[in-house]
PDB file of N, CA and C in Angstrom:
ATOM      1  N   UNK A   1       0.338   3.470  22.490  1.00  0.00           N
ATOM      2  CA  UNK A   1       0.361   2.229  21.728  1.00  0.00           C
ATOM      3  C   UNK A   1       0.274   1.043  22.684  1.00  0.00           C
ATOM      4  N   UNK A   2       0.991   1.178  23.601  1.00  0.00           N
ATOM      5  CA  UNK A   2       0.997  -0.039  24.612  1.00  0.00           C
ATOM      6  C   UNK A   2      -0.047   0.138  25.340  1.00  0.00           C
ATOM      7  N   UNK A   3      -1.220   0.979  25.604  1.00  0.00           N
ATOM      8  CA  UNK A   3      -2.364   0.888  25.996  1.00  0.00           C
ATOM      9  C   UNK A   3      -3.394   0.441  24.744  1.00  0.00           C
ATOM     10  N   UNK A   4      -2.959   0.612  23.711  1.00  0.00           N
ATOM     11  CA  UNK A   4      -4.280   0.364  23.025  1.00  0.00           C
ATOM     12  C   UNK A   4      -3.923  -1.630  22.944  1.00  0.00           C
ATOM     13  N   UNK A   5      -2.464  -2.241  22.810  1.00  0.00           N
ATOM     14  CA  UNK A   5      -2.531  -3.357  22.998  1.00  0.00           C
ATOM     15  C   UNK A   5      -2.746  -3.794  24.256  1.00  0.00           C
ATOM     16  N   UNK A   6      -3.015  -3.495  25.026  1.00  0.00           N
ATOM     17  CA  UNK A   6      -3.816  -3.765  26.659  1.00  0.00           C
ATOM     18  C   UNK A   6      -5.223  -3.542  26.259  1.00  0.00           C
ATOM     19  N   UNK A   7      -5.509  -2.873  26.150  1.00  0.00           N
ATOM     20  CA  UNK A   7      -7.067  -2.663  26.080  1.00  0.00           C
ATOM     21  C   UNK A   7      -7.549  -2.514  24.643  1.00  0.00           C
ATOM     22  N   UNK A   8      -7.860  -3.046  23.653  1.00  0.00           N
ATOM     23  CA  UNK A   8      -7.752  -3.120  22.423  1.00  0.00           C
ATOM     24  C   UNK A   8      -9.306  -3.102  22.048  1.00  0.00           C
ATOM     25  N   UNK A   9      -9.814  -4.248  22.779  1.00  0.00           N
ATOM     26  CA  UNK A   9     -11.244  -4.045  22.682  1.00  0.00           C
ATOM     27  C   UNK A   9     -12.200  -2.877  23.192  1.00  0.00           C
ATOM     28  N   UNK A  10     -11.651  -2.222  24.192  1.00  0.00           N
ATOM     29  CA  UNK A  10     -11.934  -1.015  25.166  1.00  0.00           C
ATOM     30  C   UNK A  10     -12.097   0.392  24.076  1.00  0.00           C
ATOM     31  N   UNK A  11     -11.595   0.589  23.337  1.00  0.00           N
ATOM     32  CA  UNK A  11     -11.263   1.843  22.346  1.00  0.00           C
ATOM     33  C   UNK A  11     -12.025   1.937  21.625  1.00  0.00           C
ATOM     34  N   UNK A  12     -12.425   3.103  21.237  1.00  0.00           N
ATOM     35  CA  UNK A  12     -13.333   3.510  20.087  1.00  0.00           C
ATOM     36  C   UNK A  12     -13.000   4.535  19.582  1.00  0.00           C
ATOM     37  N   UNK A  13     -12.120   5.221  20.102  1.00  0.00           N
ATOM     38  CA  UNK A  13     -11.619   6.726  18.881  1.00  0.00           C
ATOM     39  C   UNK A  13     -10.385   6.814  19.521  1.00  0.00           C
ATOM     40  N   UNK A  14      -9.514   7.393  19.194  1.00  0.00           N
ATOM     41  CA  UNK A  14      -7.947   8.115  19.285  1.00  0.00           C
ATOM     42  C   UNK A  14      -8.314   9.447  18.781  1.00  0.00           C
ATOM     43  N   UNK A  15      -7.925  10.289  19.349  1.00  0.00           N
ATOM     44  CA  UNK A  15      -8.476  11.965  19.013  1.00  0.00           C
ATOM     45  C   UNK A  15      -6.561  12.020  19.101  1.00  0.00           C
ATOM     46  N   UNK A  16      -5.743  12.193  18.138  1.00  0.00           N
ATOM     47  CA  UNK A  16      -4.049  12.521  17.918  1.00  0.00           C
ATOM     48  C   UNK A  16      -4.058  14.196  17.241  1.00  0.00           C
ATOM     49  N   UNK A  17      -3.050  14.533  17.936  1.00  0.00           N
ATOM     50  CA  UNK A  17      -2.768  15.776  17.031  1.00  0.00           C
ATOM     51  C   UNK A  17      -1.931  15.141  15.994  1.00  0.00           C
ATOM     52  N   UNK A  18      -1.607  15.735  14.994  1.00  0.00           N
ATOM     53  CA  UNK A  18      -1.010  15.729  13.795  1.00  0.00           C
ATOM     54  C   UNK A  18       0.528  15.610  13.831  1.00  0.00           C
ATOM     55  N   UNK A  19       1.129  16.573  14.257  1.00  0.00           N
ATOM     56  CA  UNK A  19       2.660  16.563  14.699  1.00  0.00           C
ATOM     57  C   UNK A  19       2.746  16.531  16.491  1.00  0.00           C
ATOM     58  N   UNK A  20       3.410  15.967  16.536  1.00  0.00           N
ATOM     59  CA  UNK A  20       3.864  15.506  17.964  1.00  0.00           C
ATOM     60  C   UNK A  20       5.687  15.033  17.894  1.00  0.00           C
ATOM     61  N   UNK A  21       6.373  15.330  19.329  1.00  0.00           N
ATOM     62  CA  UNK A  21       7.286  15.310  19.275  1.00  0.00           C
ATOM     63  C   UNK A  21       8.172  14.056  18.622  1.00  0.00           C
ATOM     64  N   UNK A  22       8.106  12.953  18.983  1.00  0.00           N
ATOM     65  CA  UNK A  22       8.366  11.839  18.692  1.00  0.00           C
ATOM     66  C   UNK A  22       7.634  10.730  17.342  1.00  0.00           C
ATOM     67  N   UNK A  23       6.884  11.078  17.125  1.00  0.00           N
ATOM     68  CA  UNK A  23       6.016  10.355  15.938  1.00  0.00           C
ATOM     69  C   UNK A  23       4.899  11.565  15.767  1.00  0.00           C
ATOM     70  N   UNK A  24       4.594  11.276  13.970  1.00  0.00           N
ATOM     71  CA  UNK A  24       3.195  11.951  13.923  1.00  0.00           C
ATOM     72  C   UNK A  24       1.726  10.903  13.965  1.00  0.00           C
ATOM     73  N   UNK A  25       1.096  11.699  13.764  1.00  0.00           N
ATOM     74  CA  UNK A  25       0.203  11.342  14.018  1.00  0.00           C
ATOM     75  C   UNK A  25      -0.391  10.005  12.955  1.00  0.00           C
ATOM     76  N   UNK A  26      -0.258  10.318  11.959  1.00  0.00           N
ATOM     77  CA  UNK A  26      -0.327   8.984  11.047  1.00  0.00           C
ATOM     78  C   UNK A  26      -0.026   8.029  11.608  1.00  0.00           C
ATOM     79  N   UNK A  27       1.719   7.673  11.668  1.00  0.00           N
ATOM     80  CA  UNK A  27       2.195   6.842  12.546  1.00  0.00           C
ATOM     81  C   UNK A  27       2.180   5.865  13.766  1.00  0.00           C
ATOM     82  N   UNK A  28       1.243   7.349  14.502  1.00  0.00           N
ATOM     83  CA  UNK A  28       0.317   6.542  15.517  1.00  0.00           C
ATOM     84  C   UNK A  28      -0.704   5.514  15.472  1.00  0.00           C
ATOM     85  N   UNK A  29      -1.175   6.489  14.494  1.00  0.00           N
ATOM     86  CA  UNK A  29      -2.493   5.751  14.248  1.00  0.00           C
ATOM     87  C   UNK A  29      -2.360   4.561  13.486  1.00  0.00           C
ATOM     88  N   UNK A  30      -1.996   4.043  12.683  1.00  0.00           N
ATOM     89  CA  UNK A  30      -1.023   2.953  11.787  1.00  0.00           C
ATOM     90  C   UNK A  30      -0.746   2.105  13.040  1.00  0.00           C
ATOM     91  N   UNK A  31       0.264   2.244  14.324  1.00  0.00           N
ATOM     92  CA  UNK A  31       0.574   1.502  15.123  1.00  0.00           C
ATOM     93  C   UNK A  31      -0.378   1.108  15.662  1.00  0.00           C
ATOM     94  N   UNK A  32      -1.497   1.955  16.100  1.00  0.00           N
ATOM     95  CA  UNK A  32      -2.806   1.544  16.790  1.00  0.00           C
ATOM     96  C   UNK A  32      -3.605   0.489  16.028  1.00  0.00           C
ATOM     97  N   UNK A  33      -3.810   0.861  15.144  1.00  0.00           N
ATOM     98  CA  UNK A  33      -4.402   0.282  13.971  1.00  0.00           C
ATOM     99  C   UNK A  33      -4.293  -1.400  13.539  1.00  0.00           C
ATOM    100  N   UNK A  34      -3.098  -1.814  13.963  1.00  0.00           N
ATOM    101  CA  UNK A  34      -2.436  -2.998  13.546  1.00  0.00           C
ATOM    102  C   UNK A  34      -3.324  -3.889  14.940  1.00  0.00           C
ATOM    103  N   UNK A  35      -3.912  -3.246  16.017  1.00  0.00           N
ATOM    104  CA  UNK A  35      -4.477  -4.178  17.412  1.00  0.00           C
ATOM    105  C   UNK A  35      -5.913  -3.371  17.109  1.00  0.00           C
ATOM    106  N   UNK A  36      -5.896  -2.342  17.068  1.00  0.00           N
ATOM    107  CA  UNK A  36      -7.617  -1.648  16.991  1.00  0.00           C
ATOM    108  C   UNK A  36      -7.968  -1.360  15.568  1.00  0.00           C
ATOM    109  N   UNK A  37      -8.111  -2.274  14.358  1.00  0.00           N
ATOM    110  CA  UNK A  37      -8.186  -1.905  13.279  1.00  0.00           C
ATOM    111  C   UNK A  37      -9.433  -1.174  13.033  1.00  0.00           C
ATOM    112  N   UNK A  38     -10.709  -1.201  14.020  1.00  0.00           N
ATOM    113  CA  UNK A  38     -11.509  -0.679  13.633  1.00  0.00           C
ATOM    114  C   UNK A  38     -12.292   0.642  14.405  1.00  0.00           C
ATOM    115  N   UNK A  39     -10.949   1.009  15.138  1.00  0.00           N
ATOM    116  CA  UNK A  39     -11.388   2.080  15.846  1.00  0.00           C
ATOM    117  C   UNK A  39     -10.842   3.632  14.755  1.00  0.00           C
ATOM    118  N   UNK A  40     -12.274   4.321  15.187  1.00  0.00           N
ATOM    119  CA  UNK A  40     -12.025   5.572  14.848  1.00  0.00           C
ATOM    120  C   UNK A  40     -10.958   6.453  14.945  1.00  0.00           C
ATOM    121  N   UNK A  41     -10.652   7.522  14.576  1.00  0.00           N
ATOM    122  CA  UNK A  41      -9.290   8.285  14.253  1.00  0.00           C
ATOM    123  C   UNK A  41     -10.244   9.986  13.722  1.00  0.00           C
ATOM    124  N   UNK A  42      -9.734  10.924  15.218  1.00  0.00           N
ATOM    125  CA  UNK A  42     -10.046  12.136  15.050  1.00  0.00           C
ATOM    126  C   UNK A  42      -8.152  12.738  14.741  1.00  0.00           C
ATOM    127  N   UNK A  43      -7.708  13.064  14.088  1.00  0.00           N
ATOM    128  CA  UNK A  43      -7.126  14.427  13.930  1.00  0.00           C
ATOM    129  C   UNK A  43      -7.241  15.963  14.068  1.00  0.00           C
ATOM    130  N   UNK A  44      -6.222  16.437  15.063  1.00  0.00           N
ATOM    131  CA  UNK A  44      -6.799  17.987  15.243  1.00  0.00           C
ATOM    132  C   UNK A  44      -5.114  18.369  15.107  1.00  0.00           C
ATOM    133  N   UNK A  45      -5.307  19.697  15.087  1.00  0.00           N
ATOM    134  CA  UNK A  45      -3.977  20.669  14.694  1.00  0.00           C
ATOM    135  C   UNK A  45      -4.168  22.274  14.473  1.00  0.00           C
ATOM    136  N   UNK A  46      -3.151  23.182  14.844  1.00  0.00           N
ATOM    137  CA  UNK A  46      -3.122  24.488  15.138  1.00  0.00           C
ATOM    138  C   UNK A  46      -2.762  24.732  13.803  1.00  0.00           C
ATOM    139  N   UNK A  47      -2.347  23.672  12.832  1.00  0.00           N
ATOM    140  CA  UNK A  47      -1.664  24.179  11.564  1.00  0.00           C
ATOM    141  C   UNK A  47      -2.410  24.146  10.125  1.00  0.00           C
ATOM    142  N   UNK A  48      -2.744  24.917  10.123  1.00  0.00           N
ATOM    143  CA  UNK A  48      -3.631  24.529   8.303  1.00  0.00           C
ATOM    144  C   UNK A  48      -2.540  23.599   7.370  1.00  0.00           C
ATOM    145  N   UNK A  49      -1.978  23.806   7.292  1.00  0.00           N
ATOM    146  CA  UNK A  49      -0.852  22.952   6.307  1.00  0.00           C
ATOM    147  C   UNK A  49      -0.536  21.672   6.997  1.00  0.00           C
ATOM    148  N   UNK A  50      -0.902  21.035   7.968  1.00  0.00           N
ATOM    149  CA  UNK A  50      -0.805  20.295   8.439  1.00  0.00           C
ATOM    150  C   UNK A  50      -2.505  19.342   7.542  1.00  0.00           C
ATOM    151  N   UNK A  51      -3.541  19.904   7.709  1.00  0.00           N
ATOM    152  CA  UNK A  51      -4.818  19.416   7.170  1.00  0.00           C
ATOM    153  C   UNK A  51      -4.270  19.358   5.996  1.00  0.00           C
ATOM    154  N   UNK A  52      -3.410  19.795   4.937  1.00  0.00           N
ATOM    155  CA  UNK A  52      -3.209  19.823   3.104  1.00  0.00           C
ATOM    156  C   UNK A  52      -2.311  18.542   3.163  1.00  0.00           C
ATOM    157  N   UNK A  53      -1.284  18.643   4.224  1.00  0.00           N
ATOM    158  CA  UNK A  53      -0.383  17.609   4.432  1.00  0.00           C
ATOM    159  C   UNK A  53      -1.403  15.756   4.615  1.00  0.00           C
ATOM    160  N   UNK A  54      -2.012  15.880   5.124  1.00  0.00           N
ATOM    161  CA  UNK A  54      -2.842  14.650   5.745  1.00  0.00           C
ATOM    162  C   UNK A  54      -3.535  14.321   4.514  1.00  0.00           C
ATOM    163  N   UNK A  55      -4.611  15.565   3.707  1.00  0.00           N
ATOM    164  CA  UNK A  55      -5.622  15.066   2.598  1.00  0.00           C
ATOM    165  C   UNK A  55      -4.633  14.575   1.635  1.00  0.00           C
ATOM    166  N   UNK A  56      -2.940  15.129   1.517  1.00  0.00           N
ATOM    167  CA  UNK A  56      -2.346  14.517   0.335  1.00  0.00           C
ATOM    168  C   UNK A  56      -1.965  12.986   0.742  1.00  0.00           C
ATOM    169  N   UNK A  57      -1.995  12.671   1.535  1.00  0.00           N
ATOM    170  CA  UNK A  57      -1.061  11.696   2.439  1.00  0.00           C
ATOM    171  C   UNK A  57      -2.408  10.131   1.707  1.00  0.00           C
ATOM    172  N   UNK A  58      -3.717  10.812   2.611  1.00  0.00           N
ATOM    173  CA  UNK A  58      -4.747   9.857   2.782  1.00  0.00           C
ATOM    174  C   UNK A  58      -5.672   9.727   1.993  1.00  0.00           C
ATOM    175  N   UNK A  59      -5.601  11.097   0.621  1.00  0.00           N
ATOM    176  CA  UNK A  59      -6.490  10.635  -0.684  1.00  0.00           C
ATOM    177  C   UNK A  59      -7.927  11.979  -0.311  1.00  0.00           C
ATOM    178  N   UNK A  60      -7.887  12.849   0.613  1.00  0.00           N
ATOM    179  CA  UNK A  60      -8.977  13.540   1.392  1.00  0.00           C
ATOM    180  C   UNK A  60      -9.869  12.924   2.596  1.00  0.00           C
ATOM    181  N   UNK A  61      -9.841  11.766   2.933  1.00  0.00           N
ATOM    182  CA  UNK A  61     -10.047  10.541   3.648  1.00  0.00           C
ATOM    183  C   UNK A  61     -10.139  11.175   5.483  1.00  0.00           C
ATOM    184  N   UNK A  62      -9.589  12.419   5.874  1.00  0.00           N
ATOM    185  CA  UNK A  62      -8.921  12.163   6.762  1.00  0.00           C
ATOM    186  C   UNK A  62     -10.153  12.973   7.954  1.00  0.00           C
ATOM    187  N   UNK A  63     -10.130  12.851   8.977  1.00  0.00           N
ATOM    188  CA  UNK A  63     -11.370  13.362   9.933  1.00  0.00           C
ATOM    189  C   UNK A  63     -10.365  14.448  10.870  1.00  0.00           C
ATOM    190  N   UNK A  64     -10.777  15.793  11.045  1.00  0.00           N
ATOM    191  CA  UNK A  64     -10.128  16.753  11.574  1.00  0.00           C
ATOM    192  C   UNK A  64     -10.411  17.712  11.675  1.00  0.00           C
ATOM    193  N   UNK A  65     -10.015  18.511  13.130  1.00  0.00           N
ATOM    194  CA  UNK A  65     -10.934  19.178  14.155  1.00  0.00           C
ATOM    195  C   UNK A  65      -9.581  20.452  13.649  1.00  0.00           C
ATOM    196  N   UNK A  66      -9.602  21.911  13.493  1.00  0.00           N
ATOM    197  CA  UNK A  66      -8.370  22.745  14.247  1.00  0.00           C
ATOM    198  C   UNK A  66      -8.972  23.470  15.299  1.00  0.00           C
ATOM    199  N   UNK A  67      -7.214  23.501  15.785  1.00  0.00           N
ATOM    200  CA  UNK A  67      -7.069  24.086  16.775  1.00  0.00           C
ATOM    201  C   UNK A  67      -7.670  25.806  16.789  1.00  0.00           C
ATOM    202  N   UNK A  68      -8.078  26.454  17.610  1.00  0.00           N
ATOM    203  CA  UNK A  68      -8.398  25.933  18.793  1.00  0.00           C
ATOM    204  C   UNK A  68      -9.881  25.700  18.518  1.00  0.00           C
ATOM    205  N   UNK A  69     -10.608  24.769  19.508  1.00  0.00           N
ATOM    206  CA  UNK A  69     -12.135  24.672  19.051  1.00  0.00           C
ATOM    207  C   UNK A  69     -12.860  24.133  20.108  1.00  0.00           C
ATOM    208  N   UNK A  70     -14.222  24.606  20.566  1.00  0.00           N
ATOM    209  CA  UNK A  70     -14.838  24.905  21.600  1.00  0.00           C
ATOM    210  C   UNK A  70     -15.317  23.325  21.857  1.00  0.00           C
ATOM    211  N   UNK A  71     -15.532  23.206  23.261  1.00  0.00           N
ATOM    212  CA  UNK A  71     -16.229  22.136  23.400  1.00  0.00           C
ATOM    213  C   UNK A  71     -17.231  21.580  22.896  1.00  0.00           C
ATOM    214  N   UNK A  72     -18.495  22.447  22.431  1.00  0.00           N
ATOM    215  CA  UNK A  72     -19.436  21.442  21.597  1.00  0.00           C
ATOM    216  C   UNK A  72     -18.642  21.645  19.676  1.00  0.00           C
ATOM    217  N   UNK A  73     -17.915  21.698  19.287  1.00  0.00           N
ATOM    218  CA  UNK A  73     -17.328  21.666  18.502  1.00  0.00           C
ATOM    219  C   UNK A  73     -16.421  19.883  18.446  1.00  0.00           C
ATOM    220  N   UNK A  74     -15.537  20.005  19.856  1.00  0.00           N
ATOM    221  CA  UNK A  74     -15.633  18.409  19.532  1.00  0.00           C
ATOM    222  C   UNK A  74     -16.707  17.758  19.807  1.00  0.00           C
ATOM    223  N   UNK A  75     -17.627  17.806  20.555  1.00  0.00           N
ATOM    224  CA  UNK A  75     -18.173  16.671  20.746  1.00  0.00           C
ATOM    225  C   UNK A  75     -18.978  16.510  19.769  1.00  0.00           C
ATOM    226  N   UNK A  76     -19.782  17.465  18.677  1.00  0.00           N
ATOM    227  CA  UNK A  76     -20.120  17.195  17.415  1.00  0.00           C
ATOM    228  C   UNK A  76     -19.217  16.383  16.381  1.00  0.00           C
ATOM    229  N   UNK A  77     -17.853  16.633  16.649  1.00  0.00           N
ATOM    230  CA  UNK A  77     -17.033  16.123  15.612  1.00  0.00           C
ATOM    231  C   UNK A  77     -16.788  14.815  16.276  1.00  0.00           C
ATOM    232  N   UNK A  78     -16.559  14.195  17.867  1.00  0.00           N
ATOM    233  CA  UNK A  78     -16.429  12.987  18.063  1.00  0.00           C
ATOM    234  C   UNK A  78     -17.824  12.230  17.392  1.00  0.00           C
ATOM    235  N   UNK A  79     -18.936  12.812  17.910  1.00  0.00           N
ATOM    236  CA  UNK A  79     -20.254  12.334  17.037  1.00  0.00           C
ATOM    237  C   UNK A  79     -20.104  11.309  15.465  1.00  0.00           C
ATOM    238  N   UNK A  80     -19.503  12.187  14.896  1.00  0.00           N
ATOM    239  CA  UNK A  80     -19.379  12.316  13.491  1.00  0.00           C
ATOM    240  C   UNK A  80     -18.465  11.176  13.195  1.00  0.00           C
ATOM    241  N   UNK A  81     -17.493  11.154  14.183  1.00  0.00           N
ATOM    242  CA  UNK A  81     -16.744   9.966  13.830  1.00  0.00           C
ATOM    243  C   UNK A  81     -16.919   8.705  14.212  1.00  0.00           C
ATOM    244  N   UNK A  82     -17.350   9.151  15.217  1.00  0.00           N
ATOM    245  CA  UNK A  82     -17.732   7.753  15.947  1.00  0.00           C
ATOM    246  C   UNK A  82     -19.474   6.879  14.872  1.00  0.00           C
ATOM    247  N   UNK A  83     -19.901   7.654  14.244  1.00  0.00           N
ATOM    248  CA  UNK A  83     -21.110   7.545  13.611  1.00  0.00           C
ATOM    249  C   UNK A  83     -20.354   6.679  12.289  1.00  0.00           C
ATOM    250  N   UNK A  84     -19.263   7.311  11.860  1.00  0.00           N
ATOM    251  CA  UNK A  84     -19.001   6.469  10.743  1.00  0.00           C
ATOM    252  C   UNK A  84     -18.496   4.960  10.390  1.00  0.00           C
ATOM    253  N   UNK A  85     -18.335   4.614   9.514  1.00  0.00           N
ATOM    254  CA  UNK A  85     -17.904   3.210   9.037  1.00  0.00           C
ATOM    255  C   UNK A  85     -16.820   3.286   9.420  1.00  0.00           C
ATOM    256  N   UNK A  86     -16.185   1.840  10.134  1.00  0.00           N
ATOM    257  CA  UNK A  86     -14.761   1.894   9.989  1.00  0.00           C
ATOM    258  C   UNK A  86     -13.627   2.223   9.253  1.00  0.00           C
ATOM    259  N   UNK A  87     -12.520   2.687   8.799  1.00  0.00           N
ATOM    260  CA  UNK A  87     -12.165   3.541   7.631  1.00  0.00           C
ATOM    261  C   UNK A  87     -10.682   2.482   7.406  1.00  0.00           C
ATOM    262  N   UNK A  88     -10.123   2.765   6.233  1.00  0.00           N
ATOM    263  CA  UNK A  88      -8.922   1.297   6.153  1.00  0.00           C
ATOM    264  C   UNK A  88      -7.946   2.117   6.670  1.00  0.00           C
ATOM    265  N   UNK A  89      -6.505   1.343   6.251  1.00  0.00           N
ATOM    266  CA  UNK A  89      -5.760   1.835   7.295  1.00  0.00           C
ATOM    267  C   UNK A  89      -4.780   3.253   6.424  1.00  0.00           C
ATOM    268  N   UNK A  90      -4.003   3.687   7.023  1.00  0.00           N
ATOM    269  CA  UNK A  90      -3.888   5.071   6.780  1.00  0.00           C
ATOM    270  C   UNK A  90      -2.446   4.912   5.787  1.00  0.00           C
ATOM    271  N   UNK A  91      -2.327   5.129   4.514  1.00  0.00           N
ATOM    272  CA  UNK A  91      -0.701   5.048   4.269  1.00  0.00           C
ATOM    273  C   UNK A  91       0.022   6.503   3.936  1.00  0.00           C
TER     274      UNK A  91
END
């Protein structure tokens, strides 16, 4: 978070896992969001119920990679996001 308000203009995607120790990933992205409103947002996760958790959260809205997944796997999926419209913010 305190890098994306340092470099705010610099950013173009946040690739977050989903659950993380201290905040999830929503959360993050929400905090980011408030200085990089129009940067992209990849989600990835080892957990399928974690993806049911997010589409209920964000309406189906949500961009996400699972775990585990090969290198041209992200970089098709950074593609994809980075290709799209800016998206609103996450509640």
């Amino acid at each position: 978070i305190r890098l994306a308000e340092e470099h705010a203009d610099d950013i173009d995607l946040i690739l977050s896992d989903v659950v993380m120790p201290e905040m999830n990933g929503r959360d993050l992205v929400n905090s980011i969001r408030s200085v990089c409103p129009d940067v992209g947002i990849l989600f990835m996760s080892g957990h399928t119920a974690n993806v049911i958790e997010l589409d209920d959260i964000m309406g189906g809205e949500v961009n996400f990679l699972q775990k585990p997944f090969t290198t041209p796997a992200l970089k098709a999926k950074v593609r994809e996001v980075l290709n799209k419209e800016p998206s609103r913010e996450l509640h």
